[in-house]
Protein backbone atom coordinates (compact mmCIF):
# COMPACT_ATOMS: atom_id res chain seq x y z
CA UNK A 1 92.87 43.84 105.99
CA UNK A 2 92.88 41.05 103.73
CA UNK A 3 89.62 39.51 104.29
CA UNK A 4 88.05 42.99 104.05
CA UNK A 5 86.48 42.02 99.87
CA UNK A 6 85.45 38.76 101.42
CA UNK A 7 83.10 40.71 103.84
CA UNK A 8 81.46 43.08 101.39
CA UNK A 9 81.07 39.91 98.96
CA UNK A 10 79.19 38.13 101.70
CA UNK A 11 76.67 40.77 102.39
CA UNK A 12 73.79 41.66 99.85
CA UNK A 13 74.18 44.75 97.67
CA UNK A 14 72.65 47.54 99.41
CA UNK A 15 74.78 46.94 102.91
CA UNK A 16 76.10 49.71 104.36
CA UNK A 17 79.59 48.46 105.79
CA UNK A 18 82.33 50.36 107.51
CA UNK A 19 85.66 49.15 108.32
CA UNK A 20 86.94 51.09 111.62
CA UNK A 21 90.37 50.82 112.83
CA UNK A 22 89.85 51.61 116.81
CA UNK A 23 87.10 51.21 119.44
CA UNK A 24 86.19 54.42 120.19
CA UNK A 25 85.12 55.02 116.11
CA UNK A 26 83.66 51.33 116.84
CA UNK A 27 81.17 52.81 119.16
CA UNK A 28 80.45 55.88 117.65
CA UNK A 29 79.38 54.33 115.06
CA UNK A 30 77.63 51.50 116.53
CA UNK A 31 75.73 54.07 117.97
CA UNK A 32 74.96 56.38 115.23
CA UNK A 33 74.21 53.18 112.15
CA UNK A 34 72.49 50.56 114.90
CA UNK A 35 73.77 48.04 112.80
CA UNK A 36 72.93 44.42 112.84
CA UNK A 37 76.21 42.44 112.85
CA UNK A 38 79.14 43.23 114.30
CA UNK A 39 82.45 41.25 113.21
CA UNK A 40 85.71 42.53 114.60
CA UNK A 41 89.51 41.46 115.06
CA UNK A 42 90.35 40.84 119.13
CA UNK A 43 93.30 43.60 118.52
CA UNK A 44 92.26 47.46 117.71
CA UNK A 45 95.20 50.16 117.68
CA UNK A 46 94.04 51.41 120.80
CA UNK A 47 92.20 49.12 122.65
CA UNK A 48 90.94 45.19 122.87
CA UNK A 49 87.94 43.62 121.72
CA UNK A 50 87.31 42.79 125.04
CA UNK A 51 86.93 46.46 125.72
CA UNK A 52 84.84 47.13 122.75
CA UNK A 53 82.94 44.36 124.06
CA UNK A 54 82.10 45.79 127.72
CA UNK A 55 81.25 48.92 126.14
CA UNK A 56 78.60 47.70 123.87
CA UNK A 57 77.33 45.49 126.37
CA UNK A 58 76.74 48.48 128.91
CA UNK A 59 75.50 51.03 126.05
CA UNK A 60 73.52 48.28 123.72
CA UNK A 61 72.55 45.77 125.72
CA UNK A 62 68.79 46.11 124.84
CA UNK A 63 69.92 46.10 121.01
CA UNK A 64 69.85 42.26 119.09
CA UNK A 65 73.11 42.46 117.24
CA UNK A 66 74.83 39.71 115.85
CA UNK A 67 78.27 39.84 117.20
CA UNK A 68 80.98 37.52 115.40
CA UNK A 69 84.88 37.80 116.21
CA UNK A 70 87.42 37.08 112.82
CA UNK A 71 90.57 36.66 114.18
CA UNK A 72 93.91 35.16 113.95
CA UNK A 73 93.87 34.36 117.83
CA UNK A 74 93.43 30.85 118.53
CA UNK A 75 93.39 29.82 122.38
CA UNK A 76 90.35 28.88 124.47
CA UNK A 77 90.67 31.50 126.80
CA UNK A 78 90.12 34.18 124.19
CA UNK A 79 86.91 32.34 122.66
CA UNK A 80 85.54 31.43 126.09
CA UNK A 81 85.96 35.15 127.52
CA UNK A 82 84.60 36.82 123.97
CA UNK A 83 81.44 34.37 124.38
CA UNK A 84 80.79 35.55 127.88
CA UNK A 85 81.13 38.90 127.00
CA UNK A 86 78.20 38.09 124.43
CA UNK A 87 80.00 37.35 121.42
CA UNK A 88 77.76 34.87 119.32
CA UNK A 89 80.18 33.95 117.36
CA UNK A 90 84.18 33.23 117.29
CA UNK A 91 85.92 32.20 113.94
CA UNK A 92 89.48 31.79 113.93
CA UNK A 93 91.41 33.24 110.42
CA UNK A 94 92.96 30.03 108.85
CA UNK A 95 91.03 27.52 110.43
CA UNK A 96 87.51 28.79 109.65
CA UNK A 97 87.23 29.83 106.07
CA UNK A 98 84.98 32.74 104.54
CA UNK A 99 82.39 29.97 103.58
CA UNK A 100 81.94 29.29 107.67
CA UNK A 101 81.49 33.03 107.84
CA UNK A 102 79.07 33.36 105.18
CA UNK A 103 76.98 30.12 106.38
CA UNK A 104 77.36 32.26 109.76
CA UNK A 105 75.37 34.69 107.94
CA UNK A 106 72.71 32.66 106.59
CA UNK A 107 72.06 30.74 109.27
CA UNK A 108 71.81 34.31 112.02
CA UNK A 109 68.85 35.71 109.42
CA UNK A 110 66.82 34.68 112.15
CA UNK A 111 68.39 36.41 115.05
CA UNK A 112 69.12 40.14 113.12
């Protein structure tokens, strides 16, 4: 992915971060690293966000994890369904730029 340097230049040295392709490693390892933030693409090779979503919501729900969406999918419908499926976040590739992402960041130190 081509914003993949952008994200291990945002977080301090020392961050463990893993790049997973599908939603079932999503939640395995969600489970295994309890990490705390959470930025993925609406489209996985075998699944949707959305999906990923429901599932971390039922397993995690007790867990404070900062969950941001980074895609190229623009419409309302997506943002509005992510954030009430408990995404705190939804930046859209093109329109919000890495800076948005790292103020993101910054301003969530509170939250993790």
């Amino acid at each position: 992915e081509y914003y993949h340097h952008y994200f291990l230049e945002a977080f301090a040295a020392g961050s463990k971060i893993r790049f997973l392709p599908n939603v079932h490693d999503f939640v395995r390892v969600v489970r295994e690293f309890k990490p705390e933030v959470i930025i993925t693409e609406l489209l996985f090779v075998d699944k949707t966000a959305y999906d990923l979503l429901e599932e971390l919501r039922e397993q995690f729900w007790d867990q404070k994890i900062l969950t941001v969406i980074f895609t190229g999918i623009s419409t309302l419908e997506d943002a509005q369904n992510a954030l009430y499926l408990g995404v705190n976040n939804y930046l859209v590739k093109g329109r919000d730029t890495i800076n948005d992402f790292k103020n993101l960041l910054i301003n969530a130190q509170s939250y993790v």
